[in-house]
C-alpha atoms as a PDB file:
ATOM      1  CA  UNK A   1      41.080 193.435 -59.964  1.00  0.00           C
ATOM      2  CA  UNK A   2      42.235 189.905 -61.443  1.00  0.00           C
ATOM      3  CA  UNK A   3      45.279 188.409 -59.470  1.00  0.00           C
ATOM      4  CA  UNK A   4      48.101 187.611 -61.663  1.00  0.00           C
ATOM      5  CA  UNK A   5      48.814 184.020 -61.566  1.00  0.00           C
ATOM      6  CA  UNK A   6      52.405 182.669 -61.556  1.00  0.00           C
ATOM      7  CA  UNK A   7      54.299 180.950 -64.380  1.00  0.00           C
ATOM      8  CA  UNK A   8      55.342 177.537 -63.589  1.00  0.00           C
ATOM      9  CA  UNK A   9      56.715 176.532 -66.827  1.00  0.00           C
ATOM     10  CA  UNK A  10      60.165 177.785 -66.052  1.00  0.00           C
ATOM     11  CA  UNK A  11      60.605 176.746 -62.309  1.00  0.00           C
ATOM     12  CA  UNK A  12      59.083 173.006 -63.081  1.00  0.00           C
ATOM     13  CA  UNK A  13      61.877 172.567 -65.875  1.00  0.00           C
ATOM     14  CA  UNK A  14      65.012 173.975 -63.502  1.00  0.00           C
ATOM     15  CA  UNK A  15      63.527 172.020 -60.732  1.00  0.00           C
ATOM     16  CA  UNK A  16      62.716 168.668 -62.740  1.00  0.00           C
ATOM     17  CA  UNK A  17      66.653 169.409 -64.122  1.00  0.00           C
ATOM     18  CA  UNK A  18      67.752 169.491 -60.373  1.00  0.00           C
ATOM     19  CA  UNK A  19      65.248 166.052 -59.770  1.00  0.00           C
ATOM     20  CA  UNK A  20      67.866 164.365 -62.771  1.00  0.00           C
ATOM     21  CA  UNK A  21      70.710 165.395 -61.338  1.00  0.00           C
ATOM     22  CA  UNK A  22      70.006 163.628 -58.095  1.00  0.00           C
ATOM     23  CA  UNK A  23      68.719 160.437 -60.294  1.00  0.00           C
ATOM     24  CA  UNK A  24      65.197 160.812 -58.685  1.00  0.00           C
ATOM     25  CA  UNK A  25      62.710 158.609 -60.004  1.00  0.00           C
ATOM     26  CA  UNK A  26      59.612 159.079 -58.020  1.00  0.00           C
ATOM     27  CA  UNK A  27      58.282 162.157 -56.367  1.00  0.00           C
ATOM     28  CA  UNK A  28      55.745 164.022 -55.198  1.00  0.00           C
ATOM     29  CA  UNK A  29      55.783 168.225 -56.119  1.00  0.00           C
ATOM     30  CA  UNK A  30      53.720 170.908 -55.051  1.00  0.00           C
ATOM     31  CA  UNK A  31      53.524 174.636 -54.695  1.00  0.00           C
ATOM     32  CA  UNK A  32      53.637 176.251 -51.734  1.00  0.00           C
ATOM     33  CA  UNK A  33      53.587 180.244 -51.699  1.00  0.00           C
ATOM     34  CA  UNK A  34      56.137 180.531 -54.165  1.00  0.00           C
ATOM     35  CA  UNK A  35      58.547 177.803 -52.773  1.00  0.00           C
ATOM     36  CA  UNK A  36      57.868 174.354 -54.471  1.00  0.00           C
ATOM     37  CA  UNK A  37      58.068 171.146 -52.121  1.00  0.00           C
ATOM     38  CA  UNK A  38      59.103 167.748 -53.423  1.00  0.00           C
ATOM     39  CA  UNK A  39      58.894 164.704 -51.109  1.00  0.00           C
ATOM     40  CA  UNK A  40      61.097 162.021 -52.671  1.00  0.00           C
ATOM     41  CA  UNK A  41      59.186 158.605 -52.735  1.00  0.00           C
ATOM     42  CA  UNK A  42      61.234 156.093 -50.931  1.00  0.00           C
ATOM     43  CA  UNK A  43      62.231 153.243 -53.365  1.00  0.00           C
ATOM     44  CA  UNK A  44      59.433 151.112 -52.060  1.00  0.00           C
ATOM     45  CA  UNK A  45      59.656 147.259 -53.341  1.00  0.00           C
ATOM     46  CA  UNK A  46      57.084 146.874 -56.427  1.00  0.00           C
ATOM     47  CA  UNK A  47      55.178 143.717 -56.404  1.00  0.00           C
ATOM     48  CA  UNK A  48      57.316 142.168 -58.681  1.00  0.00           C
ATOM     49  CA  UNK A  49      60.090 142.612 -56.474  1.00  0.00           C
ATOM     50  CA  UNK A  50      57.657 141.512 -53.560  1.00  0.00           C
ATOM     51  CA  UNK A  51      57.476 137.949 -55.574  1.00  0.00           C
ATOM     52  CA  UNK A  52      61.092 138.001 -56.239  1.00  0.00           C
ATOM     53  CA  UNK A  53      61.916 138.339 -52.681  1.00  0.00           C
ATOM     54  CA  UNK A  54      59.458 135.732 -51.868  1.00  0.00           C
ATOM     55  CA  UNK A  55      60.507 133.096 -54.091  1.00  0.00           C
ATOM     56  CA  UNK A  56      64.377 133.224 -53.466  1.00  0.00           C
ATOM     57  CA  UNK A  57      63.547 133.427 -49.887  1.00  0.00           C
ATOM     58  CA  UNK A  58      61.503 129.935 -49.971  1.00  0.00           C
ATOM     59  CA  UNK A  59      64.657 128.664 -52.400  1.00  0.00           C
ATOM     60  CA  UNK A  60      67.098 129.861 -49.681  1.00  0.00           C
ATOM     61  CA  UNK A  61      65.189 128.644 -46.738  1.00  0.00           C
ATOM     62  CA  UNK A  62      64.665 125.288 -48.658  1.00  0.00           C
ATOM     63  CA  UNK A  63      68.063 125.129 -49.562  1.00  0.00           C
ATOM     64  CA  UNK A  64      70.228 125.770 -46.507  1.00  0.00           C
ATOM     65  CA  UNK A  65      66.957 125.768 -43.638  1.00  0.00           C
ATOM     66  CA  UNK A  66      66.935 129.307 -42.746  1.00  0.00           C
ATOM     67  CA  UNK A  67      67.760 132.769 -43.157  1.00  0.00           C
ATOM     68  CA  UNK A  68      71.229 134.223 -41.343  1.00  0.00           C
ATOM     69  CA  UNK A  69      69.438 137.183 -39.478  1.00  0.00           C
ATOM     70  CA  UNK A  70      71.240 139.764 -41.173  1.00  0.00           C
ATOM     71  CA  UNK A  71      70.996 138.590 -44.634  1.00  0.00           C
ATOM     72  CA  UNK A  72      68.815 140.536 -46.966  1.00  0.00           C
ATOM     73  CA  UNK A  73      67.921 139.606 -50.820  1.00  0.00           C
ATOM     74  CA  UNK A  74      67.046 143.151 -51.650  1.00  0.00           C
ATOM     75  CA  UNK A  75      67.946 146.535 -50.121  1.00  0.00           C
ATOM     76  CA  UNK A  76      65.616 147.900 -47.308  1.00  0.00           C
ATOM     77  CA  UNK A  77      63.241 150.571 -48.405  1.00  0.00           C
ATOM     78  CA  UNK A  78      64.788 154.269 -48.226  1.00  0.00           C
ATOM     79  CA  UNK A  79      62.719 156.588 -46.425  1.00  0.00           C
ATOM     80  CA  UNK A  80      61.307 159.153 -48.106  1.00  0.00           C
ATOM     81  CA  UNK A  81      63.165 162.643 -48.358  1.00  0.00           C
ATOM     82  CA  UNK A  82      61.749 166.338 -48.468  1.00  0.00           C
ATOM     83  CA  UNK A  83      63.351 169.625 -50.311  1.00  0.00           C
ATOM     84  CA  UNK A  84      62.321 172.957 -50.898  1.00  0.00           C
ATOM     85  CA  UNK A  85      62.826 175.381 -53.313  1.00  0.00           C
ATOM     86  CA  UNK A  86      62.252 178.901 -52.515  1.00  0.00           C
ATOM     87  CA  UNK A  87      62.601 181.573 -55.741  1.00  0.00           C
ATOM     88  CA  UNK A  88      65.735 182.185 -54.969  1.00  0.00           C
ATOM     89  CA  UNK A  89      67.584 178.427 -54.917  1.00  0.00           C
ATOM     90  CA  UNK A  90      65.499 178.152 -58.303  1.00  0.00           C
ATOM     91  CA  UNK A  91      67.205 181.725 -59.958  1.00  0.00           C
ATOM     92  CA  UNK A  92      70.674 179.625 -58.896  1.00  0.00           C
ATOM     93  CA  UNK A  93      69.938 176.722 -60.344  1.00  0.00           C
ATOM     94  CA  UNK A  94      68.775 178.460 -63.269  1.00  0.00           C
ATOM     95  CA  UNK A  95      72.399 180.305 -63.357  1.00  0.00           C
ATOM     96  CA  UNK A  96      74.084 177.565 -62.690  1.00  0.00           C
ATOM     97  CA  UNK A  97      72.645 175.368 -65.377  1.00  0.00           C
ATOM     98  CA  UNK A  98      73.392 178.322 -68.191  1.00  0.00           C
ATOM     99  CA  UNK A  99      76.750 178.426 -66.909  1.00  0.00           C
ATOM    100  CA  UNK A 100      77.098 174.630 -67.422  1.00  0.00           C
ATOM    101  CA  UNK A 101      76.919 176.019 -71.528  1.00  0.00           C
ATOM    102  CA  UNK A 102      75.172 172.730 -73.790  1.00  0.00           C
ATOM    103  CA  UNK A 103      74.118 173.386 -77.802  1.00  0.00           C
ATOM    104  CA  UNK A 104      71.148 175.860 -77.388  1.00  0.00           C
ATOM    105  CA  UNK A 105      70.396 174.608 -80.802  1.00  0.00           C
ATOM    106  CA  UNK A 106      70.173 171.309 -80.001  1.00  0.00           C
ATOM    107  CA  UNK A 107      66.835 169.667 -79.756  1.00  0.00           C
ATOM    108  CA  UNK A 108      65.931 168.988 -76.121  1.00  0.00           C
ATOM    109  CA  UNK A 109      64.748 165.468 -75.041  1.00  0.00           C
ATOM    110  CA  UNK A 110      60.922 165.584 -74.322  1.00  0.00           C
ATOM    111  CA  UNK A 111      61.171 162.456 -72.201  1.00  0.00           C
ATOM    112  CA  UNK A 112      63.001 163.945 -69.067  1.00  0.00           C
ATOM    113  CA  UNK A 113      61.577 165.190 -66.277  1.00  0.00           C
ATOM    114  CA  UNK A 114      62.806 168.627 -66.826  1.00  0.00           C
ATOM    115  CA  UNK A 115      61.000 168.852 -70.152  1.00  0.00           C
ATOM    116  CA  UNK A 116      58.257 166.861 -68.736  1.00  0.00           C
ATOM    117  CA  UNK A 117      58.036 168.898 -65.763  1.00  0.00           C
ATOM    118  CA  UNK A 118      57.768 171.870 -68.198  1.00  0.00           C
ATOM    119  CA  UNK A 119      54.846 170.976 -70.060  1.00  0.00           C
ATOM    120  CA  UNK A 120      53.062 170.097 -67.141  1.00  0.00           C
ATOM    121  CA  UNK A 121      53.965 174.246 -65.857  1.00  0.00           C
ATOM    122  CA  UNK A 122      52.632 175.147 -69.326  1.00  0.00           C
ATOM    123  CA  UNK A 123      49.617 173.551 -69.496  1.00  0.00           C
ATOM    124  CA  UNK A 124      48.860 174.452 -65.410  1.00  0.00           C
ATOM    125  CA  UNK A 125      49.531 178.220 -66.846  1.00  0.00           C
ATOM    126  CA  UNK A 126      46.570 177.417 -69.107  1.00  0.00           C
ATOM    127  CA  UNK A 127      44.363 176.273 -66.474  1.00  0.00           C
ATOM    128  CA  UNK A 128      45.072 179.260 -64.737  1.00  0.00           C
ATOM    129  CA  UNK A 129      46.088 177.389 -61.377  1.00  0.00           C
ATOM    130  CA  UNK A 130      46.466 178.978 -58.712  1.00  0.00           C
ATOM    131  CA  UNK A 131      48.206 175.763 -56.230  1.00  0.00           C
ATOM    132  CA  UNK A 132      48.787 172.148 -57.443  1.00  0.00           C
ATOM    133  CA  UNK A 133      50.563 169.340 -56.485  1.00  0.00           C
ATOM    134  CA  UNK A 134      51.915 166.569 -58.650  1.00  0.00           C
ATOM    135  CA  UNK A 135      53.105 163.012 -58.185  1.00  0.00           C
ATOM    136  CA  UNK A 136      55.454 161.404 -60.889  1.00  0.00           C
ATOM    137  CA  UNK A 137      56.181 157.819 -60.762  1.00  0.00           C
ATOM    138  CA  UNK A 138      57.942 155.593 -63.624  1.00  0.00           C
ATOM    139  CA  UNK A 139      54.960 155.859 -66.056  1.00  0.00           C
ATOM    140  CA  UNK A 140      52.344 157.892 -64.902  1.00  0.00           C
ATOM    141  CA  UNK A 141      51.904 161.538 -63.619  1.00  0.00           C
ATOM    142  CA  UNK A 142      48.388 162.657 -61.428  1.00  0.00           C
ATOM    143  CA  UNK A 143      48.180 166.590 -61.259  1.00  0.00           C
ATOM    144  CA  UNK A 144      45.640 168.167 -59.097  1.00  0.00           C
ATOM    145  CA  UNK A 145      45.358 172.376 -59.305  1.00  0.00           C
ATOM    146  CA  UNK A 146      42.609 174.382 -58.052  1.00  0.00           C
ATOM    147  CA  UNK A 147      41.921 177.486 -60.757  1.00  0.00           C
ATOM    148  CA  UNK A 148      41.734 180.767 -60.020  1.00  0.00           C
ATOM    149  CA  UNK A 149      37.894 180.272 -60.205  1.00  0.00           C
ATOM    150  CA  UNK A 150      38.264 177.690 -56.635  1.00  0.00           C
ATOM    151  CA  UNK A 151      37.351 174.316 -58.760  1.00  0.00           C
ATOM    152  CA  UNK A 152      39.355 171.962 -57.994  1.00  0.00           C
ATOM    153  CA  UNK A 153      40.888 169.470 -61.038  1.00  0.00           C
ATOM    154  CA  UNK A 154      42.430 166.265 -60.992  1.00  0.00           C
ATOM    155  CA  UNK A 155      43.998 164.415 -63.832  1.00  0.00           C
ATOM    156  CA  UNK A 156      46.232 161.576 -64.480  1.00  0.00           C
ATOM    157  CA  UNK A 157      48.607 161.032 -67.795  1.00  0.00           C
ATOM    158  CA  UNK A 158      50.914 158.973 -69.184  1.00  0.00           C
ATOM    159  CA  UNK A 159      54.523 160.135 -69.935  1.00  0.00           C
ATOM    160  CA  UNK A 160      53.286 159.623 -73.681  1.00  0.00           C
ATOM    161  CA  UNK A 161      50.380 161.735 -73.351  1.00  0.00           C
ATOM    162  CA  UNK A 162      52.393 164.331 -71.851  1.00  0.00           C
ATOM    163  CA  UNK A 163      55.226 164.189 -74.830  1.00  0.00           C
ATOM    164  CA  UNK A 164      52.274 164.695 -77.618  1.00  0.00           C
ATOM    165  CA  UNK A 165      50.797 167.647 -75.476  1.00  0.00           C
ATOM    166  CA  UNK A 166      54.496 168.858 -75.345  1.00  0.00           C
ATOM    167  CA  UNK A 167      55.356 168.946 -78.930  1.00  0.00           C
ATOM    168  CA  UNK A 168      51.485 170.673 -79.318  1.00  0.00           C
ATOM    169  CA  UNK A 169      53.123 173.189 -76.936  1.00  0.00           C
ATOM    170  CA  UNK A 170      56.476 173.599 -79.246  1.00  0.00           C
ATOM    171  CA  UNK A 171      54.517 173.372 -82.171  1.00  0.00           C
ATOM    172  CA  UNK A 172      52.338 176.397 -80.715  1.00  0.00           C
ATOM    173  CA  UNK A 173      55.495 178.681 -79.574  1.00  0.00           C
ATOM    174  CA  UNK A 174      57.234 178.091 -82.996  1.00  0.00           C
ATOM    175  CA  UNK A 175      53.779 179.232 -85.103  1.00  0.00           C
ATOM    176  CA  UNK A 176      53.543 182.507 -82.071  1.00  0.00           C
ATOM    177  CA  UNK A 177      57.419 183.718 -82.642  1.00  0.00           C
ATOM    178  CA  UNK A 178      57.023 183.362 -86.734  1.00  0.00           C
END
């Protein structure tokens, strides 16, 4: 007997609408039973900010001598956070958000993460995964699923990528409900 495999599409969008809420930026998401886990990346300094930091630090230290101890040019890292959503906190979420009303009609934004976060259930669906676990940062997201089959997949796209694979997806739902 085949074991039915889960739909993510629905979930990933209420949880990616959750992620916006909150203003998160960078995070890693994976399934877990039927709870989803998503470890908030801690707002690590990029490299440009590593130069920044460096170069008014030599202008300060060159200016005045030194650094007052408690002095900082950028904030500290924040450590990274972890929440869980179990079937049920997604089913209130989902409430809540319909309650919240907005122009069904109106044509939703295929950059956010919900929508994002969407496709990427969608096209897991198609690959018939069984776990995965993704990791979003600014421009890039890395998936990695294993199939119902036991192969496991890993793949990286852009945000762009992932926006022409989601209109292919409306595109495909409008043509089936014709």
């Amino acid at each position: 007997m085949a074991s039915s495999n889960p739909e993510y599409s629905q979930p990933l969008r209420t949880i990616g609408q959750a992620l916006e809420a909150l203003h998160i930026e960078a995070f890693d998401l994976e399934s877990e039973g039927n709870n989803y886990i998503v470890r908030i990346k801690g707002n690590e300094p990029s490299i440009e900010t590593s130069r920044q930091r460096n170069f008014l630090k030599n202008i300060v230290e060159e200016v005045w001598g030194s650094l007052p101890p408690d002095w900082e040019l950028f904030p500290s890292p924040v450590p990274a956070q972890l929440l869980r959503y179990t079937p049920s906190d997604i089913n209130q979420l989902e409430t809540e958000g319909r309650s919240k009303g907005g122009n069904p009609n109106a044509m939703p934004d295929a950059h956010r993460v919900s929508q994002v976060l969407r496709v990427i259930g969608d096209y897991l669906n198609q690959k018939h995964a069984r776990v995965f676990a993704i990791s979003w940062a600014s421009h890039s997201v890395s998936i990695t699923y294993e199939t119902t089959e036991g192969s496991h997949e890993r793949e990286r796209f852009s945000v762009a990528t992932l926006y022409d694979l989601g209109i292919r997806m409306s595109t495909r739902r409008s043509s089936r409900n014709k």
